[in-house]
N, C-alpha and C. Protein backbone atom coordinates (compact mmCIF):
# COMPACT_ATOMS: atom_id res chain seq x y z
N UNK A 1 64.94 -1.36 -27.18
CA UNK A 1 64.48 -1.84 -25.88
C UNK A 1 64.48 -0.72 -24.84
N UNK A 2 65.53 -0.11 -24.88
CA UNK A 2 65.45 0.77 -23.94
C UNK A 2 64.45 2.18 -24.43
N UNK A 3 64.02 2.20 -24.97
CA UNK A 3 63.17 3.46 -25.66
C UNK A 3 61.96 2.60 -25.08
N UNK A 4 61.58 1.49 -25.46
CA UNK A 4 59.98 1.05 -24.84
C UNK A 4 59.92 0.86 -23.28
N UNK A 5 61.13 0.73 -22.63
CA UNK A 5 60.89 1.01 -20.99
C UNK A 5 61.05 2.45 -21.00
N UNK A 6 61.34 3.16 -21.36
CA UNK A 6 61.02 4.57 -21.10
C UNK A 6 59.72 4.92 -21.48
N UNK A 7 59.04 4.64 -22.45
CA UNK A 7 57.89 4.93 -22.69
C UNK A 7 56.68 4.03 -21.81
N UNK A 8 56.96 2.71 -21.31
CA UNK A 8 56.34 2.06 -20.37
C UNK A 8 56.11 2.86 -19.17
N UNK A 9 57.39 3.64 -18.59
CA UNK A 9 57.03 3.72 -17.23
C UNK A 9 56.74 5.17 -17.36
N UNK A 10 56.79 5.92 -18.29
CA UNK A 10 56.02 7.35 -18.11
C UNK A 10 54.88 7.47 -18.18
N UNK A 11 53.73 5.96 -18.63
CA UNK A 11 52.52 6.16 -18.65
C UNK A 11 51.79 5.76 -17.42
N UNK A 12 53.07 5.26 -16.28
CA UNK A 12 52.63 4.73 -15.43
C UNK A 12 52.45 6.08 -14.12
N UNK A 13 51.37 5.98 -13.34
CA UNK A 13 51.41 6.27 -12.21
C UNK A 13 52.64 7.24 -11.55
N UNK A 14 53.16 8.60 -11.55
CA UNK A 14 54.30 8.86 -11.20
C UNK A 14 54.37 9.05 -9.43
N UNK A 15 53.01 8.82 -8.55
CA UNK A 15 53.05 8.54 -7.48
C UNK A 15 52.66 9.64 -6.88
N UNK A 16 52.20 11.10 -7.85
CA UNK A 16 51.68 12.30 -7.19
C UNK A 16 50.04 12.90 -7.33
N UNK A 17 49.57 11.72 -7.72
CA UNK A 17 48.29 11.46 -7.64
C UNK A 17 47.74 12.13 -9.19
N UNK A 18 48.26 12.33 -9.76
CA UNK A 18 47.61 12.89 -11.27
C UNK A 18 47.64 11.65 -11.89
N UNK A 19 46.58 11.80 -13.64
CA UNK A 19 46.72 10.78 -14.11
C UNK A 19 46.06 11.50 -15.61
N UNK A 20 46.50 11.04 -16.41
CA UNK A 20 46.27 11.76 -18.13
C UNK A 20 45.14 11.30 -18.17
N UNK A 21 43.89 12.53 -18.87
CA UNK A 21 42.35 12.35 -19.07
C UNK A 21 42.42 12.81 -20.92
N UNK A 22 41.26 12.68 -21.43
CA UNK A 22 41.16 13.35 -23.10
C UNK A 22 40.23 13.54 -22.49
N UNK A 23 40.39 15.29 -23.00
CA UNK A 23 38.87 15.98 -23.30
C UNK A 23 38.70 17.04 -24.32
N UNK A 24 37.38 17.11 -24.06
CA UNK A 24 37.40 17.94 -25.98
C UNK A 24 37.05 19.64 -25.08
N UNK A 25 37.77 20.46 -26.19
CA UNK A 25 37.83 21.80 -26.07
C UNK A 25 36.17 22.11 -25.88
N UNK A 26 36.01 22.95 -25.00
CA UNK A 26 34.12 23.60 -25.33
C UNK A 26 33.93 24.35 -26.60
N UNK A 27 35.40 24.91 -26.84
CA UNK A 27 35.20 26.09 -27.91
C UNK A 27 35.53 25.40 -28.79
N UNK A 28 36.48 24.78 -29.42
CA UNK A 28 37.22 24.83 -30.90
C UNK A 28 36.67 22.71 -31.19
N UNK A 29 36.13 21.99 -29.73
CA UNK A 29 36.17 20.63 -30.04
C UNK A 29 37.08 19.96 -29.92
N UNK A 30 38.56 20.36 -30.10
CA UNK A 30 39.28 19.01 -30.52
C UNK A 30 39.76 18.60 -29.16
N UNK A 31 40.19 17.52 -29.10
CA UNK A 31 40.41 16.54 -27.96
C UNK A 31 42.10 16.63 -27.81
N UNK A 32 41.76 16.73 -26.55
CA UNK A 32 43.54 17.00 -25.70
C UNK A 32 43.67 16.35 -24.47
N UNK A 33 45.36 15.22 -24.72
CA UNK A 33 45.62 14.96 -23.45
C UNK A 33 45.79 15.69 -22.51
N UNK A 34 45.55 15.90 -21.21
CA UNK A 34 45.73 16.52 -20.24
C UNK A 34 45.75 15.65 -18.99
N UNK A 35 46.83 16.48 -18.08
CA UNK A 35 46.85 15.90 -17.04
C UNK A 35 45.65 16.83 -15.87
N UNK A 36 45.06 15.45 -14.82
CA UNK A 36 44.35 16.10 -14.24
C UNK A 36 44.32 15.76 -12.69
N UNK A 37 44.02 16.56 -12.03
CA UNK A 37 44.37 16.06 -9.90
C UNK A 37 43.38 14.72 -10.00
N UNK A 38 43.89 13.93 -8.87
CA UNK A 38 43.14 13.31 -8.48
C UNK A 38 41.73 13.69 -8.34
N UNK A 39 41.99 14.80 -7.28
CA UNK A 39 40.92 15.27 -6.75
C UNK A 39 40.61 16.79 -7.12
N UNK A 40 38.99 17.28 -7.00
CA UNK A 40 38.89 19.02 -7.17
C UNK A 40 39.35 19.16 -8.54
N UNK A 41 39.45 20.47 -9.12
CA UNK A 41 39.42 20.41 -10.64
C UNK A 41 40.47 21.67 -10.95
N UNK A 42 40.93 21.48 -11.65
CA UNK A 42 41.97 22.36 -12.69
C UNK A 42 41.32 23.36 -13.67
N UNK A 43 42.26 24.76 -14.22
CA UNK A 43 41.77 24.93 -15.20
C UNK A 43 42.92 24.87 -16.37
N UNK A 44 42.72 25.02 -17.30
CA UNK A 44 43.65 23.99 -18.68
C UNK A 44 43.66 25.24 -19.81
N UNK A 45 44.53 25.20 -20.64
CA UNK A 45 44.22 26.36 -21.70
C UNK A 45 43.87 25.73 -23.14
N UNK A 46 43.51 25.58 -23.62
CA UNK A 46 43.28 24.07 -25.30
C UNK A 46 44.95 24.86 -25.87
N UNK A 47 45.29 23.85 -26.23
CA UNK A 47 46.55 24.18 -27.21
C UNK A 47 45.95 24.47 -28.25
N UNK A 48 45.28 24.60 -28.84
CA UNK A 48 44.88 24.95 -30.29
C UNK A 48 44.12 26.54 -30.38
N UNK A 49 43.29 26.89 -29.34
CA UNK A 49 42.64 27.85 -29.73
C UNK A 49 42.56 28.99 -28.27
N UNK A 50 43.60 28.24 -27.55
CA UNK A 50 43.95 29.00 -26.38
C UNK A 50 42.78 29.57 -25.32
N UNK A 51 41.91 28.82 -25.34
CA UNK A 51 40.55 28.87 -24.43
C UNK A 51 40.71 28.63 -22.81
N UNK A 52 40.63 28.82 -22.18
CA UNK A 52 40.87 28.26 -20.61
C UNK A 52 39.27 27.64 -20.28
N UNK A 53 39.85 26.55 -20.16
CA UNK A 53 38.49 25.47 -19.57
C UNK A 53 38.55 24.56 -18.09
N UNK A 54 38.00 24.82 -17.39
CA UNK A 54 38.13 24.07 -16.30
C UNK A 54 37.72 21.91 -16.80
N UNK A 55 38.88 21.68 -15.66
CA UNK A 55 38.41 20.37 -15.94
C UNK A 55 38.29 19.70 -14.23
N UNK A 56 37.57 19.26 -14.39
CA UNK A 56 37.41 18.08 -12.99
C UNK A 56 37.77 16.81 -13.06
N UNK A 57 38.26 16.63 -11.84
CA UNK A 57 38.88 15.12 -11.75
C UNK A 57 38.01 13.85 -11.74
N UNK A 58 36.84 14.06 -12.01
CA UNK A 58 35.55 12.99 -12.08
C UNK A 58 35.18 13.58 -13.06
């Protein structure tokens, strides 16, 4: 019980305006959670093939 409220409330909202997106690498394809701003856009590195890709919050 206590392991599924921990895992409940980390998917929730932590109140600093980010929120977990999947997107796929440009280079290598594969798909990665990432966190992303609300707003304006980030850039991200793929865990797999170490690429830096910008991502946008829309």
């Amino acid at each position: 019980m206590e392991r599924n409220r921990k895992s409940s409330s980390a998917s929730k909202s932590d109140g600093s305006g980010r929120h977990m997106r999947e997107v796929a690498c440009p280079t290598c394809t594969v798909h990665l959670q990432v966190q992303v701003p609300a707003s304006g856009s980030e850039t991200i590195e793929c865990g797999m093939c170490q690429h830096p890709f910008l991502v946008s919050a829309h």
